[in-house]
C-alpha atoms as a PDB file:
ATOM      1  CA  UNK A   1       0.000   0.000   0.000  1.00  0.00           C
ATOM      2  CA  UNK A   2       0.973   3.124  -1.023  1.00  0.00           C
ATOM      3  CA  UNK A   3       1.837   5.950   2.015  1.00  0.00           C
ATOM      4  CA  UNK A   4       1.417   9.837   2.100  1.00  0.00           C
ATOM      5  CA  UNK A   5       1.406  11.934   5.040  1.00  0.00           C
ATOM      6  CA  UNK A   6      -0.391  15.186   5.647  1.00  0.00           C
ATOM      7  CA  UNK A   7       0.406  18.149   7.892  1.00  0.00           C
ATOM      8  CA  UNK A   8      -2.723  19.915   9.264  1.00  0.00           C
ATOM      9  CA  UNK A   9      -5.940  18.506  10.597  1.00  0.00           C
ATOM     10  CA  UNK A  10      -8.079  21.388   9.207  1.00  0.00           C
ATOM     11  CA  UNK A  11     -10.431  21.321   6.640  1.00  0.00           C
ATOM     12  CA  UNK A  12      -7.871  20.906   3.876  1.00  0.00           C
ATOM     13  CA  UNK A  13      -5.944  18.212   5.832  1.00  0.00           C
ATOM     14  CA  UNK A  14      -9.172  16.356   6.800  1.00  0.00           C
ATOM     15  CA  UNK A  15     -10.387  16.499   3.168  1.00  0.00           C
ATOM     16  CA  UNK A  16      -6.965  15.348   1.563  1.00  0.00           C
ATOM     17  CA  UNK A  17      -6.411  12.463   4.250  1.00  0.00           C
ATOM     18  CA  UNK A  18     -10.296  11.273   3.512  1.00  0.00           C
ATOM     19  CA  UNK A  19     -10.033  11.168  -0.329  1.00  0.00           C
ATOM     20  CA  UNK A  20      -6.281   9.326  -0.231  1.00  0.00           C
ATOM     21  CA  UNK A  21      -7.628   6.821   2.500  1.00  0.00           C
ATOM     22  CA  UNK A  22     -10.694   6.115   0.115  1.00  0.00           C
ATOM     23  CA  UNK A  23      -8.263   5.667  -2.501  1.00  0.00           C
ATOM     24  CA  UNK A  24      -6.759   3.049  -0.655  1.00  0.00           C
ATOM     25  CA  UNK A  25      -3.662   5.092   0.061  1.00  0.00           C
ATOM     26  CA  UNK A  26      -2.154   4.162   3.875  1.00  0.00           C
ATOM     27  CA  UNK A  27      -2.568   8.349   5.231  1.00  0.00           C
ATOM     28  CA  UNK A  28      -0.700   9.663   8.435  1.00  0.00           C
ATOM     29  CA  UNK A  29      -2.097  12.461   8.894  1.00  0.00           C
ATOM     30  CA  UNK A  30      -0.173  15.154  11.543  1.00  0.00           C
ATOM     31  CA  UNK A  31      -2.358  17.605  13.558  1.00  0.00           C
ATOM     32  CA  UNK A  32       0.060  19.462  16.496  1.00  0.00           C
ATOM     33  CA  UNK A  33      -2.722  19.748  18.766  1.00  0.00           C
ATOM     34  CA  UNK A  34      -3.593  19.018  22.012  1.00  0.00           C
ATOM     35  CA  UNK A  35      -0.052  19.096  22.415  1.00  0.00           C
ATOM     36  CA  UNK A  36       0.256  22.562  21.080  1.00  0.00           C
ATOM     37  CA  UNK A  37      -2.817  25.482  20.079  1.00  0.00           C
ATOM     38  CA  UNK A  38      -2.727  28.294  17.879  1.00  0.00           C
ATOM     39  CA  UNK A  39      -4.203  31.836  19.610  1.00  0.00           C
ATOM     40  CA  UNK A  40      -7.235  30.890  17.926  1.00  0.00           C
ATOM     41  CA  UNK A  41      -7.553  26.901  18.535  1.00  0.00           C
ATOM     42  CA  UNK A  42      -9.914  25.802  21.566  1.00  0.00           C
ATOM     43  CA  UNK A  43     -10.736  22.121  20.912  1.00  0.00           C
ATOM     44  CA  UNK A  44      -8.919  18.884  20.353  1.00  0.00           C
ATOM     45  CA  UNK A  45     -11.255  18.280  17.411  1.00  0.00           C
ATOM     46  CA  UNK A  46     -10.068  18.457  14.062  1.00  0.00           C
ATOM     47  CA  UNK A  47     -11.533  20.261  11.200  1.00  0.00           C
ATOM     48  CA  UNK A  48     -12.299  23.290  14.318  1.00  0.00           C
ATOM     49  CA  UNK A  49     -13.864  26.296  13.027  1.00  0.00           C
ATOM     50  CA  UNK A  50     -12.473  29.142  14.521  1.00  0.00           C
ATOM     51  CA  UNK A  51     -13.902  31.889  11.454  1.00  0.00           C
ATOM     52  CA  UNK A  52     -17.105  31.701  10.215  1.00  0.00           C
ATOM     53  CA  UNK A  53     -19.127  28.964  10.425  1.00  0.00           C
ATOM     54  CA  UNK A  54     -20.505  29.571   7.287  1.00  0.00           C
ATOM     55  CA  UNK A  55     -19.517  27.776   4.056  1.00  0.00           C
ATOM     56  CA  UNK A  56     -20.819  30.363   1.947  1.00  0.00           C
ATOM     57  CA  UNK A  57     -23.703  30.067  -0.898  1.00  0.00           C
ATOM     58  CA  UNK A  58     -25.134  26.632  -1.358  1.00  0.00           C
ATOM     59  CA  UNK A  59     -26.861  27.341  -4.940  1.00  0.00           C
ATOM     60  CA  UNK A  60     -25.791  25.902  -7.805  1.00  0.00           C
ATOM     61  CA  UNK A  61     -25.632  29.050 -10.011  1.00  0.00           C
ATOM     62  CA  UNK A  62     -22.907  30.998  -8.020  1.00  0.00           C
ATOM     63  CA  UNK A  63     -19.124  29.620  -8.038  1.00  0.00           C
ATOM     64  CA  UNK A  64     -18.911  28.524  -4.263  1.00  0.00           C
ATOM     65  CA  UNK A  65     -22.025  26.720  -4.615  1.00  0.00           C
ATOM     66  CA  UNK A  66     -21.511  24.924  -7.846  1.00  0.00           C
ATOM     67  CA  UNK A  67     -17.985  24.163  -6.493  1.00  0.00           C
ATOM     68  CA  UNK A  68     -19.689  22.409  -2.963  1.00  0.00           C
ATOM     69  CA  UNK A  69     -21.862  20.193  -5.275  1.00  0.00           C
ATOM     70  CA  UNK A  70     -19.257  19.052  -7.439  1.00  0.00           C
ATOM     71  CA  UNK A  71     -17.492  18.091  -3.977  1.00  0.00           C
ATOM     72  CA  UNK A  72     -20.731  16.286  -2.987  1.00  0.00           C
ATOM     73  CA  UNK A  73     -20.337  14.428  -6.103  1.00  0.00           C
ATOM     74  CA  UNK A  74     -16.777  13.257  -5.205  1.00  0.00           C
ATOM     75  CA  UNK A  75     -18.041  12.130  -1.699  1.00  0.00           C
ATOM     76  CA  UNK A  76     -16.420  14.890  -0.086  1.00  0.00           C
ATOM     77  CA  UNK A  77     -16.317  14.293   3.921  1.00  0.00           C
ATOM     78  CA  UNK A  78     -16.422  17.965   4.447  1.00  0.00           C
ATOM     79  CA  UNK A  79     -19.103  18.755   2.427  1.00  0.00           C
ATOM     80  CA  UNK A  80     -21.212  15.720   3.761  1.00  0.00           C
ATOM     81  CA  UNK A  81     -20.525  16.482   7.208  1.00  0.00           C
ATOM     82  CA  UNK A  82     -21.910  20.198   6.553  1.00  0.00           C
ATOM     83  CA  UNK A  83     -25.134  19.196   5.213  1.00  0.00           C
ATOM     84  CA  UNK A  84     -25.438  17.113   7.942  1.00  0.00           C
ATOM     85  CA  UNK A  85     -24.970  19.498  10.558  1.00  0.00           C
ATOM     86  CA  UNK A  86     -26.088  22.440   8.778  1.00  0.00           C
ATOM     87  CA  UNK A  87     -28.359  25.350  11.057  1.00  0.00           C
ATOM     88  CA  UNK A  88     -30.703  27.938   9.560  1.00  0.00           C
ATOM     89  CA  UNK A  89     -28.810  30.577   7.150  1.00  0.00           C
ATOM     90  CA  UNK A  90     -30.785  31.301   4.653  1.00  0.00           C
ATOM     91  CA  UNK A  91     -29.363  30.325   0.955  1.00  0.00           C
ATOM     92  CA  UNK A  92     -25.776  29.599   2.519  1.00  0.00           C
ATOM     93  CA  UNK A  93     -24.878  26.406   4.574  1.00  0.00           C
ATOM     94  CA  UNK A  94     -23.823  27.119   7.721  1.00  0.00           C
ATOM     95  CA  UNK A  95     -22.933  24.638  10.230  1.00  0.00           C
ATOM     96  CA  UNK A  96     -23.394  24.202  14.158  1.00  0.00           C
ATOM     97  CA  UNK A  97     -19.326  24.296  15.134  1.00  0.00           C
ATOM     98  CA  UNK A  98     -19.285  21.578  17.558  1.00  0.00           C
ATOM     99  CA  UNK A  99     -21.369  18.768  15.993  1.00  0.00           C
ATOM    100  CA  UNK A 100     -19.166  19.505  12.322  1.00  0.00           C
ATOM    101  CA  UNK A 101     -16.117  19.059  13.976  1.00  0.00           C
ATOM    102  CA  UNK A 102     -17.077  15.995  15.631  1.00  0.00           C
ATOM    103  CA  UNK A 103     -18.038  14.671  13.016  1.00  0.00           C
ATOM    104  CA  UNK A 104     -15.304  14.897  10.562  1.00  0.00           C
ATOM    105  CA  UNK A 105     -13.174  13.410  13.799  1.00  0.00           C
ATOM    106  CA  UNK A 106     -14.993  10.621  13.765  1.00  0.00           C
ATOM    107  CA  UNK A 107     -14.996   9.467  10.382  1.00  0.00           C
ATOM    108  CA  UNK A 108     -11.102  10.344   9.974  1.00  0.00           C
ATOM    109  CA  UNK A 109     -10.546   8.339  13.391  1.00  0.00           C
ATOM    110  CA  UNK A 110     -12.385   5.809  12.273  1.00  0.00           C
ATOM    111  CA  UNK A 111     -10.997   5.208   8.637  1.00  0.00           C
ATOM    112  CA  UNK A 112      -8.884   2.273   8.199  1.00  0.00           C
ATOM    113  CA  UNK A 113      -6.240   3.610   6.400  1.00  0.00           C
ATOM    114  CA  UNK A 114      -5.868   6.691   8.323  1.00  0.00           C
ATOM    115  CA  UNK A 115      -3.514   7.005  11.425  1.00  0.00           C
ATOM    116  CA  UNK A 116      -3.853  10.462  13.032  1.00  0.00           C
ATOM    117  CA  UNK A 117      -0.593  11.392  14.899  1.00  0.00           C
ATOM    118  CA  UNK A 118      -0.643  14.236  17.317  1.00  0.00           C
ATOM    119  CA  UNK A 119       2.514  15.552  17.189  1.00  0.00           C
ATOM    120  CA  UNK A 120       3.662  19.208  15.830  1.00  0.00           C
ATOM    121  CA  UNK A 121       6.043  19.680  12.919  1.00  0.00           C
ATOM    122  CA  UNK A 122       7.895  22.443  12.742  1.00  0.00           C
ATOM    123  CA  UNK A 123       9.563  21.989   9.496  1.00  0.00           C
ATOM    124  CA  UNK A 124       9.853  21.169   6.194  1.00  0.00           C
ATOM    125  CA  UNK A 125      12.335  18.253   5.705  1.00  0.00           C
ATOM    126  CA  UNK A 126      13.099  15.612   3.030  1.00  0.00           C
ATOM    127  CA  UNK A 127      10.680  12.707   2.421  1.00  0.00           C
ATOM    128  CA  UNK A 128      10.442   9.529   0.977  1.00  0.00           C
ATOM    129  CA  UNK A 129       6.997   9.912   0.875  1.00  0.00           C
ATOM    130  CA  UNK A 130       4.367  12.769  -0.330  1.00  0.00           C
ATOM    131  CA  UNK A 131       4.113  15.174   1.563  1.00  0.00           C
ATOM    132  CA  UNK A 132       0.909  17.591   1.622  1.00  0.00           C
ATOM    133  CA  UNK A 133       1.217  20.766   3.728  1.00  0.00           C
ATOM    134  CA  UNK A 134      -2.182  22.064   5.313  1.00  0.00           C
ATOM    135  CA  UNK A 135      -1.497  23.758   7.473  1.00  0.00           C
ATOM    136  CA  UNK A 136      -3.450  26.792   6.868  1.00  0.00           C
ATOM    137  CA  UNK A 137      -3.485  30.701   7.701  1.00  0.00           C
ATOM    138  CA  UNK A 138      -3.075  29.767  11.221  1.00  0.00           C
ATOM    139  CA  UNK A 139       0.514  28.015  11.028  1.00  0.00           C
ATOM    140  CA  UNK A 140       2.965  28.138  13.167  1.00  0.00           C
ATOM    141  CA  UNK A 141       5.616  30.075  13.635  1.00  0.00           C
ATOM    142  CA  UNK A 142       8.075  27.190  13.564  1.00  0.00           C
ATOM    143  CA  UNK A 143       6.811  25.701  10.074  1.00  0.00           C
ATOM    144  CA  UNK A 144       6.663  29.615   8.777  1.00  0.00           C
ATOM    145  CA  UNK A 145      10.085  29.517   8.961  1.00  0.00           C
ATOM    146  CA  UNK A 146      11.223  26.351   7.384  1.00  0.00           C
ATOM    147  CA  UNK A 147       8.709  27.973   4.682  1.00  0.00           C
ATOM    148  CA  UNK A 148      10.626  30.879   4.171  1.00  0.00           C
ATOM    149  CA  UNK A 149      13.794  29.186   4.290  1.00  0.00           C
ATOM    150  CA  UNK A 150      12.613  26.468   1.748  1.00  0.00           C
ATOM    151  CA  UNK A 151      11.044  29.498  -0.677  1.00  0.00           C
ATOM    152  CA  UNK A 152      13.695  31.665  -0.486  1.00  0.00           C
ATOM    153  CA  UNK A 153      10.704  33.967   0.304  1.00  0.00           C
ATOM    154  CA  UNK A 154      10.890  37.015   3.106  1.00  0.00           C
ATOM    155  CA  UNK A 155       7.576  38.266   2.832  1.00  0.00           C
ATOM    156  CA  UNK A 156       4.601  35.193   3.672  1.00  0.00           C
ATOM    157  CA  UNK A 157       1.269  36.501   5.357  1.00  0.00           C
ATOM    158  CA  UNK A 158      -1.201  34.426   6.579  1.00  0.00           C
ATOM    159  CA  UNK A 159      -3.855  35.895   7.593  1.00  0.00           C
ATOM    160  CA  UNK A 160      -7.593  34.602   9.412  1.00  0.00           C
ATOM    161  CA  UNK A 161     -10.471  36.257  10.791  1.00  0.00           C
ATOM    162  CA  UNK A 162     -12.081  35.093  14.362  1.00  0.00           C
ATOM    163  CA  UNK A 163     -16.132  35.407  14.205  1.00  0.00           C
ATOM    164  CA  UNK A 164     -17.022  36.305  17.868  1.00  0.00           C
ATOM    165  CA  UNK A 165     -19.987  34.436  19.642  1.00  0.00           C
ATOM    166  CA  UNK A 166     -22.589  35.914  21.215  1.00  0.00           C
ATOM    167  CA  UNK A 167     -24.587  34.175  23.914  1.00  0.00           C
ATOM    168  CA  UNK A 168     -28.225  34.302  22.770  1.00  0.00           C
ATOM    169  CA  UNK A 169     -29.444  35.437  25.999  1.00  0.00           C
ATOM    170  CA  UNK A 170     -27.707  39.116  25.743  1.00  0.00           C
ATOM    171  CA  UNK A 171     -29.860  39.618  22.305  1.00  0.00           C
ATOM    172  CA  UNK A 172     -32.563  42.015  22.648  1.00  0.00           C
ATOM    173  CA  UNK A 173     -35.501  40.619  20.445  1.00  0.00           C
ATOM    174  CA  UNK A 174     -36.810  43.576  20.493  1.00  0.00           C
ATOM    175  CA  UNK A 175     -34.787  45.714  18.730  1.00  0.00           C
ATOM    176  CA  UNK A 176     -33.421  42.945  16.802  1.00  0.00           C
ATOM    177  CA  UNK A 177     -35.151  41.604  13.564  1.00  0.00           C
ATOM    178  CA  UNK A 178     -34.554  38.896  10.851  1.00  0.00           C
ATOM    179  CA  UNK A 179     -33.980  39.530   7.284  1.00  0.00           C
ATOM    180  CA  UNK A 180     -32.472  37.272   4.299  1.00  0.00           C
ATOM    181  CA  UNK A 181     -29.199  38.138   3.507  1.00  0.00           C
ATOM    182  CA  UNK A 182     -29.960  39.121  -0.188  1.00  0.00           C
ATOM    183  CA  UNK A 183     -33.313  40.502   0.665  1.00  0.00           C
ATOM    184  CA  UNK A 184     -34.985  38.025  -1.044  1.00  0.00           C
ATOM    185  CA  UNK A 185     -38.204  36.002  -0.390  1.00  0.00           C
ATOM    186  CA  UNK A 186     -36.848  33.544   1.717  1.00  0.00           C
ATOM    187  CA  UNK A 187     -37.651  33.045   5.575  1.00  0.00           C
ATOM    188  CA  UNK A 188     -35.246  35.637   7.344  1.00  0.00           C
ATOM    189  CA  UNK A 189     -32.153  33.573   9.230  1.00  0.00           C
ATOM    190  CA  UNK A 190     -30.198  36.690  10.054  1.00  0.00           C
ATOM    191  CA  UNK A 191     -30.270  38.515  13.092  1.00  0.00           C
ATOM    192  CA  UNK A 192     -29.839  41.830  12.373  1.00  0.00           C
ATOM    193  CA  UNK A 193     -28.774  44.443  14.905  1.00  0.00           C
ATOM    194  CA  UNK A 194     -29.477  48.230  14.122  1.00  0.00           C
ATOM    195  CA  UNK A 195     -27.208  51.002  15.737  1.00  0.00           C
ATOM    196  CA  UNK A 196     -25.855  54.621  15.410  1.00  0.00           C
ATOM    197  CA  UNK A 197     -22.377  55.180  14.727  1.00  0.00           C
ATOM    198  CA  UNK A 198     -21.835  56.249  18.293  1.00  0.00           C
ATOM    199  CA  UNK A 199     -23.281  52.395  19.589  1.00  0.00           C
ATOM    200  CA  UNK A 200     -21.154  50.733  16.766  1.00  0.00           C
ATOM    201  CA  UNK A 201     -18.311  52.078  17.599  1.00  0.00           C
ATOM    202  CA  UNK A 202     -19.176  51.540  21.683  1.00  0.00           C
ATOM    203  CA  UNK A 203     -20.091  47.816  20.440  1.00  0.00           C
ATOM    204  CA  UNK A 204     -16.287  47.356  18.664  1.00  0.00           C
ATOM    205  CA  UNK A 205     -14.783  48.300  21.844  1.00  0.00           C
ATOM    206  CA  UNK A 206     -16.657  46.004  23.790  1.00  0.00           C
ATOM    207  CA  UNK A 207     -15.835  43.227  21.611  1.00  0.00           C
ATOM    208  CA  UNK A 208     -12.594  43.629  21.727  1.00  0.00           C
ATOM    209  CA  UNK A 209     -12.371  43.393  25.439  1.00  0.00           C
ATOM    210  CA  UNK A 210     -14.754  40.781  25.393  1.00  0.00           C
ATOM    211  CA  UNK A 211     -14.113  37.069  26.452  1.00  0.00           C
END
């Protein structure tokens, strides 16, 4: 049996390790944590969200959508475990955080020809086996090196947003009011929060100071 080995349990890594396992490829796939977290890693799962958890548009006739059915036709393990833990967003598919990443952990724990090894690597050395790096906006400073070293490039960004949560309980209802995103005719999934300048600006404060 042929072997590859992938660095990065994200979505990328998880994806890549699924479709070379179902290949019949023997996959070691390296995620660093628990032993080590990014600023913005929480869980021990893999494939955490720690942006968005939105996936974008789910119809056909835009790019991202047509490009998430053509996944669903090639048994994608992301994809699948979206639409089956998707929530209420309108024409996107948005996911509930927690059941998604259990998920995908599940079915790349339980895949016979992947072995998940929690151990960090911090650089990019010769081997005699592919090697896919996915690591993602969110690697670490370690493996950014050996990047730059291995590119001969000084300049790499990576760069990630972090979509604060907001408990549900500290929502006003009544101020608050649902709306499509595109203003269309379909049931309203987004909460949307009016404010002046003045309580925007109060609001970005707080939420940077937040928890």
């Amino acid at each position: 049996m042929n072997n590859i080995r992938i660095i990065g349990g994200g979505l990328a890594g998880c994806e890549a390790a699924w479709q070379a396992a179902e290949r019949g490829l023997a996959v070691e796939l390296y995620e660093m944590k628990p032993a080590r977290f990014s600023p913005a890693h929480e869980s021990v799962k893999l494939a955490e969200l720690v942006c968005s958890n939105s996936l974008r548009s789910n119809a056909v006739d835009s790019a991202v959508g047509l490009l998430k059915e053509e996944m669903r036709r090639c048994n994608s393990l992301i994809i699948r475990a979206a639409d089956n833990t998707s929530v209420p967003a309108g024409g996107a598919l948005a996911v509930d955080r927690k059941k998604f990443a259990d998920t995908v952990t599940k079915a790349i724990l339980e895949h016979r020809n992947i072995t998940v090894i929690r151990q960090e690597i911090t650089e990019l050395s010769p081997a005699d086996v592919p090697v896919i790096l996915a690591t993602g906006p969110l690697t670490s400073e370690a493996m950014t090196e050996s990047l730059v070293t291995l590119t001969g490039e000084k300049h790499l960004a990576f760069y990630d947003a972090i979509a604060p949560i907001v408990a549900a309980d500290s929502l006003d209802l009544n101020i608050i009011y649902r709306k499509s995103r595109w203003d269309d005719d379909n049931p309203g999934d987004y909460l949307n929060c009016p404010m002046t300048e003045e309580q925007y600006t109060r609001f970005i404060d707080l939420l940077g100071s937040g928890d």
